[in-house]
Protein backbone atom coordinates (compact mmCIF):
# COMPACT_ATOMS: atom_id res chain seq x y z
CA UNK A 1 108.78 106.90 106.42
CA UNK A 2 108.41 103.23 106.36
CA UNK A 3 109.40 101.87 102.63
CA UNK A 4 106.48 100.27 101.66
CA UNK A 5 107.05 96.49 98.99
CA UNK A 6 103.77 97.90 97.04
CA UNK A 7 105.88 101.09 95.36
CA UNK A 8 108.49 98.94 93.30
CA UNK A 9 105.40 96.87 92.10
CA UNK A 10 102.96 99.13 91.34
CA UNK A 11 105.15 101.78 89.71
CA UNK A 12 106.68 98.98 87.75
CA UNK A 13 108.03 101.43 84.61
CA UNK A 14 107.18 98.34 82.21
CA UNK A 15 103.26 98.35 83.28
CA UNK A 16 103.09 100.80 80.49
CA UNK A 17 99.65 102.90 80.18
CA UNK A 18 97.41 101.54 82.69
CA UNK A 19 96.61 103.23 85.19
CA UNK A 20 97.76 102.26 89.26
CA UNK A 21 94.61 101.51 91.26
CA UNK A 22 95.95 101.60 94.81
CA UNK A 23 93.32 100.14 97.28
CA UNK A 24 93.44 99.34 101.05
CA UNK A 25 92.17 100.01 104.96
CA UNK A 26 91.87 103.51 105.81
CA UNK A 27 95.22 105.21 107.04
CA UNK A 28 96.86 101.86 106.17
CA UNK A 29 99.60 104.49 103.87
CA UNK A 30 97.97 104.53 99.84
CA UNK A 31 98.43 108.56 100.65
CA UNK A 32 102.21 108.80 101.99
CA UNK A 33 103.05 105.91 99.05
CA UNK A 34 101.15 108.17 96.48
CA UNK A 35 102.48 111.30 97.43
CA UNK A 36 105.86 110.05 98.00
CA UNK A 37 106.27 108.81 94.69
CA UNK A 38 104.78 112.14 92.90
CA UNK A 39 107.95 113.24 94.60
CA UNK A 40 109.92 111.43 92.92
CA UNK A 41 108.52 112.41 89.77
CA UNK A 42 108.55 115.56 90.23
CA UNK A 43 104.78 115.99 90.46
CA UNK A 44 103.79 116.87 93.83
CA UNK A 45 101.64 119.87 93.01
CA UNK A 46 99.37 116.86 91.07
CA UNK A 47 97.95 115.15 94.05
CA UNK A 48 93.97 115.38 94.18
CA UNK A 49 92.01 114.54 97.13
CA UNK A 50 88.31 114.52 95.86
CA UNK A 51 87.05 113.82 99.17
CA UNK A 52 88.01 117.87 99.01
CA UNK A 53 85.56 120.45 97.85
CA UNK A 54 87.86 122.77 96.24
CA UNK A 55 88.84 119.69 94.12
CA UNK A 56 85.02 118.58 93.25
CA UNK A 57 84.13 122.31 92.14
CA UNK A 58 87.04 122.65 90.32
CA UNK A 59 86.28 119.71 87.95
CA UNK A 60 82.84 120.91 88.29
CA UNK A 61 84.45 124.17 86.56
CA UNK A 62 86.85 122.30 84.51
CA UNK A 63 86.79 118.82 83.93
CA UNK A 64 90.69 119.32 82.50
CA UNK A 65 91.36 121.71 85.78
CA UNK A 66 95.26 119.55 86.02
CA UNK A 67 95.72 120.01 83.07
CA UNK A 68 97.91 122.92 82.79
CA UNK A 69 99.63 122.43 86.34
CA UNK A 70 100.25 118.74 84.68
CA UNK A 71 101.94 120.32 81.54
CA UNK A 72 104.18 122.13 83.88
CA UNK A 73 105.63 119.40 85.85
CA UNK A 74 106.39 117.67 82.31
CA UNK A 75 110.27 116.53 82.80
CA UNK A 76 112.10 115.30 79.57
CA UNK A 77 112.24 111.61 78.95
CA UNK A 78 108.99 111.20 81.74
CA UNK A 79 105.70 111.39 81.95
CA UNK A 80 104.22 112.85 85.03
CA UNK A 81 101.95 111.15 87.11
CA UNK A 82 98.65 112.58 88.35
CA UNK A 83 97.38 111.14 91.20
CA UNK A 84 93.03 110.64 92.24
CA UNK A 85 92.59 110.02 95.87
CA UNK A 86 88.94 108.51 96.48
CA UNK A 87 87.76 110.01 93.33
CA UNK A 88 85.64 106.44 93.57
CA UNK A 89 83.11 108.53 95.78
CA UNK A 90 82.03 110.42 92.99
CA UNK A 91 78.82 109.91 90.98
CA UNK A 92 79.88 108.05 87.15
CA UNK A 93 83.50 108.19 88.89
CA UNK A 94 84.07 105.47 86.69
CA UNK A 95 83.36 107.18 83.36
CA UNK A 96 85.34 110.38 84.68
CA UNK A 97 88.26 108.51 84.83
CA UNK A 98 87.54 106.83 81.48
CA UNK A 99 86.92 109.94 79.38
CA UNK A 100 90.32 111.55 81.38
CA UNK A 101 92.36 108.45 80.74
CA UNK A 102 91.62 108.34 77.20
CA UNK A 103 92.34 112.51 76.95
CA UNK A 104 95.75 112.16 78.42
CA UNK A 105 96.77 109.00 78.36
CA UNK A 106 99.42 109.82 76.09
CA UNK A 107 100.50 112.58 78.45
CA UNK A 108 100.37 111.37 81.92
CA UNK A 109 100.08 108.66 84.14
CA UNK A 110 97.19 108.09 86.34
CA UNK A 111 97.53 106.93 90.42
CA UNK A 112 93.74 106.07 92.15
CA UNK A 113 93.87 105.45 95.43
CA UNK A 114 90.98 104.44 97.60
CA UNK A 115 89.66 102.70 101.06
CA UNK A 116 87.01 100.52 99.30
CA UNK A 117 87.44 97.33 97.14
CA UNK A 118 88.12 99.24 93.86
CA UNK A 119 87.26 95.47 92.29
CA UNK A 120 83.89 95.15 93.53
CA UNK A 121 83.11 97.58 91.26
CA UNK A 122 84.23 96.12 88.06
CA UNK A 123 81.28 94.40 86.21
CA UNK A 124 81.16 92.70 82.88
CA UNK A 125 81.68 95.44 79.99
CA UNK A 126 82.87 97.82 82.72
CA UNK A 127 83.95 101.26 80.87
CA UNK A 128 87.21 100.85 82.47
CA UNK A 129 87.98 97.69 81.03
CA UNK A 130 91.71 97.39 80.04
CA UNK A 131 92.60 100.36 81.26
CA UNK A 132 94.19 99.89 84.81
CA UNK A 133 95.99 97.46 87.07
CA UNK A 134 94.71 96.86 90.80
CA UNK A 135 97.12 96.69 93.55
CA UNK A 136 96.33 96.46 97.39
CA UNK A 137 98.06 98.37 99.81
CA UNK A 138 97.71 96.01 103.37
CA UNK A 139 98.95 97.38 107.08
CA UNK A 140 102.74 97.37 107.81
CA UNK A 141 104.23 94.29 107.59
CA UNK A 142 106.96 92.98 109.70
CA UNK A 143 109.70 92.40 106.50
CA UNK A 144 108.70 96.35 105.62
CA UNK A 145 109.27 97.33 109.18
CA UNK A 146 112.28 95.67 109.71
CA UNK A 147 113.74 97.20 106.29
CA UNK A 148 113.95 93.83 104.64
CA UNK A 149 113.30 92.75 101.20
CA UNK A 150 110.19 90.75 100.45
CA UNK A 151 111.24 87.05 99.36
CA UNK A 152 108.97 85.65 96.33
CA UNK A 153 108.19 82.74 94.78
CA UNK A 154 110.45 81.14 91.94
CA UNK A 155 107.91 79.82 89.04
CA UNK A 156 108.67 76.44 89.66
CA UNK A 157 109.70 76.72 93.36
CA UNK A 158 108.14 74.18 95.63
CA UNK A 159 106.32 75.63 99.09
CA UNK A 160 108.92 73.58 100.81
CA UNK A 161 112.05 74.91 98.56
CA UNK A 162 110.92 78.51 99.10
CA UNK A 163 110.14 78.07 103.28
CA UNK A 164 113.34 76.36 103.37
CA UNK A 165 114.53 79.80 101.58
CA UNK A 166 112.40 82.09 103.56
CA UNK A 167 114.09 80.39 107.28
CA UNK A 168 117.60 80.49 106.30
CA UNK A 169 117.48 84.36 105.46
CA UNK A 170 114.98 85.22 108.23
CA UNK A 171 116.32 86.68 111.20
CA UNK A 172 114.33 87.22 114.52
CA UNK A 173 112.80 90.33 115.16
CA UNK A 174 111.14 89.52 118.23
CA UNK A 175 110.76 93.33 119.11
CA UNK A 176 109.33 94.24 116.00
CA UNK A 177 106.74 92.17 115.76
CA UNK A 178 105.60 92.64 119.49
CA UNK A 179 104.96 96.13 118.44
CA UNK A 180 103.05 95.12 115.63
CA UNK A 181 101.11 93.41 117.85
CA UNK A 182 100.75 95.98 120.49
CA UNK A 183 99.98 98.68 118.27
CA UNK A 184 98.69 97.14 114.68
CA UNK A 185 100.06 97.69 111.51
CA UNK A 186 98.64 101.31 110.61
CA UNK A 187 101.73 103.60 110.20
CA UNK A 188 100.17 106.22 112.63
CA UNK A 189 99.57 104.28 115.99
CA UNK A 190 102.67 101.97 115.07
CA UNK A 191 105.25 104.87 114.84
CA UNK A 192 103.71 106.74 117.76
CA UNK A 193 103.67 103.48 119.92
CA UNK A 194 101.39 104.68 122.78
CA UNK A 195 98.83 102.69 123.73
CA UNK A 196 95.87 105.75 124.69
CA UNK A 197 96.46 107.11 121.18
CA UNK A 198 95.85 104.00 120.00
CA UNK A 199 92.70 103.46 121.62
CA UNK A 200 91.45 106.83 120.35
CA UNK A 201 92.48 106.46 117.01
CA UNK A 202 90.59 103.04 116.92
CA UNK A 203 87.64 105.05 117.93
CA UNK A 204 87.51 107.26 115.44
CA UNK A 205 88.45 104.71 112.77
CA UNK A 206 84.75 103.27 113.75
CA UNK A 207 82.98 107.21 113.23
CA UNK A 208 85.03 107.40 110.22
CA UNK A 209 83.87 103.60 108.78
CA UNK A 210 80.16 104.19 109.91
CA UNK A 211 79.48 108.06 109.17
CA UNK A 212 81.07 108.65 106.51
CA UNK A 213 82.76 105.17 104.21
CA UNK A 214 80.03 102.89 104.48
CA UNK A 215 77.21 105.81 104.20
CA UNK A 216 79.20 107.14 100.94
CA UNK A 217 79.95 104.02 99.09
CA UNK A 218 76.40 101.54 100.32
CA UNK A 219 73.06 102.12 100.29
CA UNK A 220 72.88 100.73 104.13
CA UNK A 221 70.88 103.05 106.38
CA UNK A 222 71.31 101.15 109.42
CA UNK A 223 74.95 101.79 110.19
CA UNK A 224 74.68 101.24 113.86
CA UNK A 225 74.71 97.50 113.18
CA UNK A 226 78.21 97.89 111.57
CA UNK A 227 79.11 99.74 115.22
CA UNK A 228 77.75 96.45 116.82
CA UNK A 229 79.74 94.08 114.67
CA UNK A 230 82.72 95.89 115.09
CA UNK A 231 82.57 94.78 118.73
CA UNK A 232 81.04 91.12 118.28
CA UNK A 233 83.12 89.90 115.85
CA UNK A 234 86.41 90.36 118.00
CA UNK A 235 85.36 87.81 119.94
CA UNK A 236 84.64 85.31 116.91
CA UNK A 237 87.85 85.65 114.93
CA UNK A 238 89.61 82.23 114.34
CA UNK A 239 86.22 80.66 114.23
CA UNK A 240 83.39 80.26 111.33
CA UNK A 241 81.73 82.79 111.20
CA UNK A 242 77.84 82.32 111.84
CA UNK A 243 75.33 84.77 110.44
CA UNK A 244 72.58 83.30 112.34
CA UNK A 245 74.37 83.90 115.77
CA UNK A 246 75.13 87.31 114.80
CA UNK A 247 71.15 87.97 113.43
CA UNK A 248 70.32 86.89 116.96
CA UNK A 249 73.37 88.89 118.69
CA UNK A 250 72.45 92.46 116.60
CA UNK A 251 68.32 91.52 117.07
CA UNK A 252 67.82 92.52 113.38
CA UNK A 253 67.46 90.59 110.21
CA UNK A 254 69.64 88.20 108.45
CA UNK A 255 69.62 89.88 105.14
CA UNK A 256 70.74 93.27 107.35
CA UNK A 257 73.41 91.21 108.53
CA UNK A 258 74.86 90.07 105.37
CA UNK A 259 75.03 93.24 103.69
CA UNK A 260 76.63 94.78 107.07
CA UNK A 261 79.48 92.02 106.92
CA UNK A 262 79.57 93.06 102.73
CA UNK A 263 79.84 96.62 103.71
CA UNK A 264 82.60 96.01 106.08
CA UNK A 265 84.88 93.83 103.71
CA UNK A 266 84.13 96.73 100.50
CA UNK A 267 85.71 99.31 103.24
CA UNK A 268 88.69 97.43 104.16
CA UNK A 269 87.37 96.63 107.74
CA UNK A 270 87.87 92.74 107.22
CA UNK A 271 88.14 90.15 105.41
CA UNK A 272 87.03 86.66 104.86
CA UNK A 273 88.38 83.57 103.92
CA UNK A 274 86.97 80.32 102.91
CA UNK A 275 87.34 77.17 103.80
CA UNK A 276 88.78 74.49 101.71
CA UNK A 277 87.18 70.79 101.15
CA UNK A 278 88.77 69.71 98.01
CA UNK A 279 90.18 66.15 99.02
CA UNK A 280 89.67 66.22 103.13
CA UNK A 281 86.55 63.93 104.43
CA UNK A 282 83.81 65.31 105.83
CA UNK A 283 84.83 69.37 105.52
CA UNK A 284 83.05 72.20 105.90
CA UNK A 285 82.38 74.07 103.06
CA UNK A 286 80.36 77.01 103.71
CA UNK A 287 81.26 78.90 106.79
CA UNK A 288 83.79 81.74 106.43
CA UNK A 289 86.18 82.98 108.75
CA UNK A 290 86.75 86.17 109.28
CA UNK A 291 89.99 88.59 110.26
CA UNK A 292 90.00 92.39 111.32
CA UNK A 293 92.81 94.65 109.30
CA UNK A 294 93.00 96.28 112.70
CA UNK A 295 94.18 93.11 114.50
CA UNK A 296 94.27 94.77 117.83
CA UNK A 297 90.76 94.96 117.75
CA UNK A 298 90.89 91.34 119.60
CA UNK A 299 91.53 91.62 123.37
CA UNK A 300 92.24 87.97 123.78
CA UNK A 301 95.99 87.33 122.96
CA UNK A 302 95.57 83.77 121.51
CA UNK A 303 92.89 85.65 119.17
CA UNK A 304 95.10 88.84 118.29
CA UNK A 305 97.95 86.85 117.23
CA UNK A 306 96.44 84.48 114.98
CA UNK A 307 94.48 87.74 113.37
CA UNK A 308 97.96 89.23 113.30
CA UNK A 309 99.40 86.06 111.11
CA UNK A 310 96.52 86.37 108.87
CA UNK A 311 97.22 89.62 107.81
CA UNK A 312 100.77 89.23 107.42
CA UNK A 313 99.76 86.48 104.97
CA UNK A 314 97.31 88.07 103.17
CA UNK A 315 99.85 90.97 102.75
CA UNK A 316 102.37 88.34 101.32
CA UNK A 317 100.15 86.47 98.94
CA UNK A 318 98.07 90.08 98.02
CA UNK A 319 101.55 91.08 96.82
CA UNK A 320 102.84 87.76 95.11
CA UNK A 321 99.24 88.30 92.87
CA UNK A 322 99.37 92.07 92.30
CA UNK A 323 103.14 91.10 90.89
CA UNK A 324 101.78 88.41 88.87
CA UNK A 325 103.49 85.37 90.35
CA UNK A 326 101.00 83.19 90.53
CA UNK A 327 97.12 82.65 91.36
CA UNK A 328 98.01 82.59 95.44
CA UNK A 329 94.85 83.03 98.05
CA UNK A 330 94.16 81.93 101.62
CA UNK A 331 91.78 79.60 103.22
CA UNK A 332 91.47 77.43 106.08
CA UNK A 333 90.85 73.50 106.47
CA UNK A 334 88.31 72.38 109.21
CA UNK A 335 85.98 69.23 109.28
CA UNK A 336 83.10 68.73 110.20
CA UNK A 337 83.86 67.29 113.97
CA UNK A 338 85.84 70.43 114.71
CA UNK A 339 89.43 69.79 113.62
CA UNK A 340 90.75 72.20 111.50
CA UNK A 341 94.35 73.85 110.51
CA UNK A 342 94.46 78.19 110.37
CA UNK A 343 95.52 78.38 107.55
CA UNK A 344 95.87 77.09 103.85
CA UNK A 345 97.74 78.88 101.11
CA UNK A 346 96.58 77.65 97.62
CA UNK A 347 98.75 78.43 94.38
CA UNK A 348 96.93 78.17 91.07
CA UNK A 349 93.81 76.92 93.51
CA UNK A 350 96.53 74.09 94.55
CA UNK A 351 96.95 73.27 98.37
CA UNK A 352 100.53 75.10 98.79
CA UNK A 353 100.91 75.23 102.45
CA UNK A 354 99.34 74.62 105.84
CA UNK A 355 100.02 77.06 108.78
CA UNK A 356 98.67 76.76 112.11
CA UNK A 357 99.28 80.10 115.01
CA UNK A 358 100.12 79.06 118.62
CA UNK A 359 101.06 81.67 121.18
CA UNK A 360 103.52 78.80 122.76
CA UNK A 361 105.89 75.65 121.40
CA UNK A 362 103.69 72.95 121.22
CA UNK A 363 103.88 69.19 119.61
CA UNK A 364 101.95 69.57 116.09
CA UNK A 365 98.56 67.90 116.75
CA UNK A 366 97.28 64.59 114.71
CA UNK A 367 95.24 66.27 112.68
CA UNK A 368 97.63 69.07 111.34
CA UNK A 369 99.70 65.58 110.10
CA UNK A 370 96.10 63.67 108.57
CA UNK A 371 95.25 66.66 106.45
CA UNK A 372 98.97 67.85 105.57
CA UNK A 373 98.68 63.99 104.05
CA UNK A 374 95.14 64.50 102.48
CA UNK A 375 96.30 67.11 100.96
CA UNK A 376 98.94 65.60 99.09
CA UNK A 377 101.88 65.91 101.71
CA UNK A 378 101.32 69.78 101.43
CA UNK A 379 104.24 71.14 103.72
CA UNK A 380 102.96 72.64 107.14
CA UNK A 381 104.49 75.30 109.52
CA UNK A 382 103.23 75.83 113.06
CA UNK A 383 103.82 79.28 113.74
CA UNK A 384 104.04 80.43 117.09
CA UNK A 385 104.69 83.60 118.86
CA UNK A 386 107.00 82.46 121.54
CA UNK A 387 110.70 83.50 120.22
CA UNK A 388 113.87 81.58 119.68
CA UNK A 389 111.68 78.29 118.30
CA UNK A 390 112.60 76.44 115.24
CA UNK A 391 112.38 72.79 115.07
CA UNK A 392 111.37 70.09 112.37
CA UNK A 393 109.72 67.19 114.16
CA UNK A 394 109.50 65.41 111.04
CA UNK A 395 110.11 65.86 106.87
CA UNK A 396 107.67 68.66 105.61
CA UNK A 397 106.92 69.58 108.96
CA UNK A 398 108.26 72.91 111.43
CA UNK A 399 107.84 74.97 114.07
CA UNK A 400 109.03 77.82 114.16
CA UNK A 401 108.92 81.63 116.03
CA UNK A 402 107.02 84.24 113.67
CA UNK A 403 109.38 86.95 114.83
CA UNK A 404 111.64 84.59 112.22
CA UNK A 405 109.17 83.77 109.42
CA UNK A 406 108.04 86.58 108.86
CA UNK A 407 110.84 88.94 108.90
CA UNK A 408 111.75 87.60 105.27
């Protein structure tokens, strides 16, 4: 099993009462973290898939039907946890967990895991209010892969102080992240490492997305759009993505569009980032760009690996926020003539840092240096997959292999 940073954050003893909301992709691990940790508190008989029938009917029968298995796995001086896996698909799931939370709150912890955007369900005097923490579970990483510690942050750490950190206790793992890359960051097709299963489990990923998570959890009809976009949008990652062009791509509505690409990001199929125009001439403000979970959904290599680098900084930032660090989120810089930089990380909605993906060593381009500037010298790294690379062409400014960012 692949030790996963999400478990010493989410189970945090000092969270207190709240219970863990554990979101993600499908098969990205919430149910081997879950499970694995009701194992270490002794309560692996209270795991509930409600995606089951025998689970439904017996709440159905019993809306306290754990209740006296839960009482059992009591050990002194802990509570046990009981555990809710897509209990979210449920009609009023929200004021089932509400009326059990405040029945047994004194009693038991709660774990909810789901492959839907748990938070696009919270609305203003939400039932639940108060009553959990969120935490997103993203694919393997290369730090968890490579058994290493994920580096954080200090409160008053510069992005320069903490890169400088992150290089000098990185260490290449070239290998690693090629299978990453080969294989995505899904435990299943990364631990089996062979490219036909692979293929077939991205198949079925689709049937699974479009028959049954999108069906469940939207009130889209057309599904076989979704199918379509899963196979257009490949070709568009690392550039803005334009509704229009897809309305004319698909041959159906806008509107049918929009909620298609909204569908997608609630299930953990992608996500999108915005661009940022705070303080750079002439940017674009509207268009987002969007990134597959499943990287390896992008045939072109150039395309896979900067996919691949957004994830992995999602994943970092996702958990810097769910351990309350700081307000961190990604975006990407682009003007209006074309030039733009990947990436942007923004603390406390603050220009951080600037990363750029290159599949070779390359001189940082002009531009990369003119908004690195307009942003208030904001330190920039040119990540780039060829290994054994790590130079500074100039203060505030590096290039270096992501087999050695990343692995911190």
């Amino acid at each position: 099993m692949i030790k996963r940073h999400l478990e010493s954050v989410c189970f945090d003893p000092s969270l207190g009462r709240q219970m863990r909301f554990i979101a993600g992709p499908r098969q990205s691990g919430k149910t081997t973290l879950a499970r694995h940790f009701l194992s270490l508190q002794h309560s692996e008989g209270l795991y509930y898939d409600w995606d089951q029938r025998d689970v439904r009917d017996a709440f159905k029968a019993d809306s306290r039907f754990f209740e006296s298995r839960m009482r059992e796995s009591r050990v002194e001086g802990s509570l046990p946890y009981v555990c809710f896996d897509e209990i979210h698909k449920m009609p009023k799931w929200k004021n089932i967990l509400k009326g059990l939370f405040d029945t047994f709150e004194r009693e038991c912890r709660f774990i909810v895991t789901g492959s839907a955007r748990l938070d696009w369900f919270r609305k203003s005097g939400d039932s639940l209010a108060g009553r959990f923490f969120l935490f997103r579970l993203n694919p393997v990483s290369l730090s968890e892969l490579s058994n290493r510690p994920r580096l954080e942050p200090g409160p008053k750490e510069t992005a320069g102080e903490f890169m400088e950190r992150m290089l000098s206790l990185g260490r290449p793992e070239q290998d690693l992240m090629e299978q990453l890359l080969h294989y995505s960051g899904f435990p299943e097709p990364l631990t089996k490492a062979d490219k036909s299963f692979y293929l077939r489990w991205q198949r079925d990923l689709v049937d699974q997305l479009t028959r049954g998570d999108v069906r469940d959890l939207t009130r889209i009809l057309a599904v076989e759009h979704i199918a379509t976009l899963m196979q257009l949008i490949p070709e568009r990652v690392g550039s803005p993505l334009s509704l229009n062009a897809l309305t004319e791509d698909v041959e159906t509505s806008y509107t049918t569009v929009r909620n298609a690409i909204r569908a997608m990001e609630l299930t953990y199929a992608l996500f999108l980032i915005s661009p940022y125009s705070r303080r750079i001439a002439r940017a674009v403000k509207k268009e987002k760009k969007a990134y597959f979970y499943d990287w390896g959904r992008s045939q072109d290599p150039a395309k896979r690996f900067e996919n691949y680098i957004a994830v992995e900084l999602k994943t970092m930032i996702d958990l810097w926020h769910d351990k309350g660090i700081s307000d961190f989120d990604l975006m990407y810089v682009r003007t209006r003539d074309g030039k733009e930089t990947d990436f942007l990380i923004t603390r406390d909605r603050e220009p951080w840092c600037l990363l750029e993906a290159k599949l070779q060593d390359a001189a940082i381009a002009r531009h990369h240096v003119d908004q690195a500037r307009a942003l208030g010298h904001t330190p920039f790294i040119q990540v780039v997959y060829q290994k054994g690379v790590f130079k500074r062409p100039a203060p505030g400014f590096t290039i270096v292999s992501a087999g050695r960012l990343l692995s911190g």
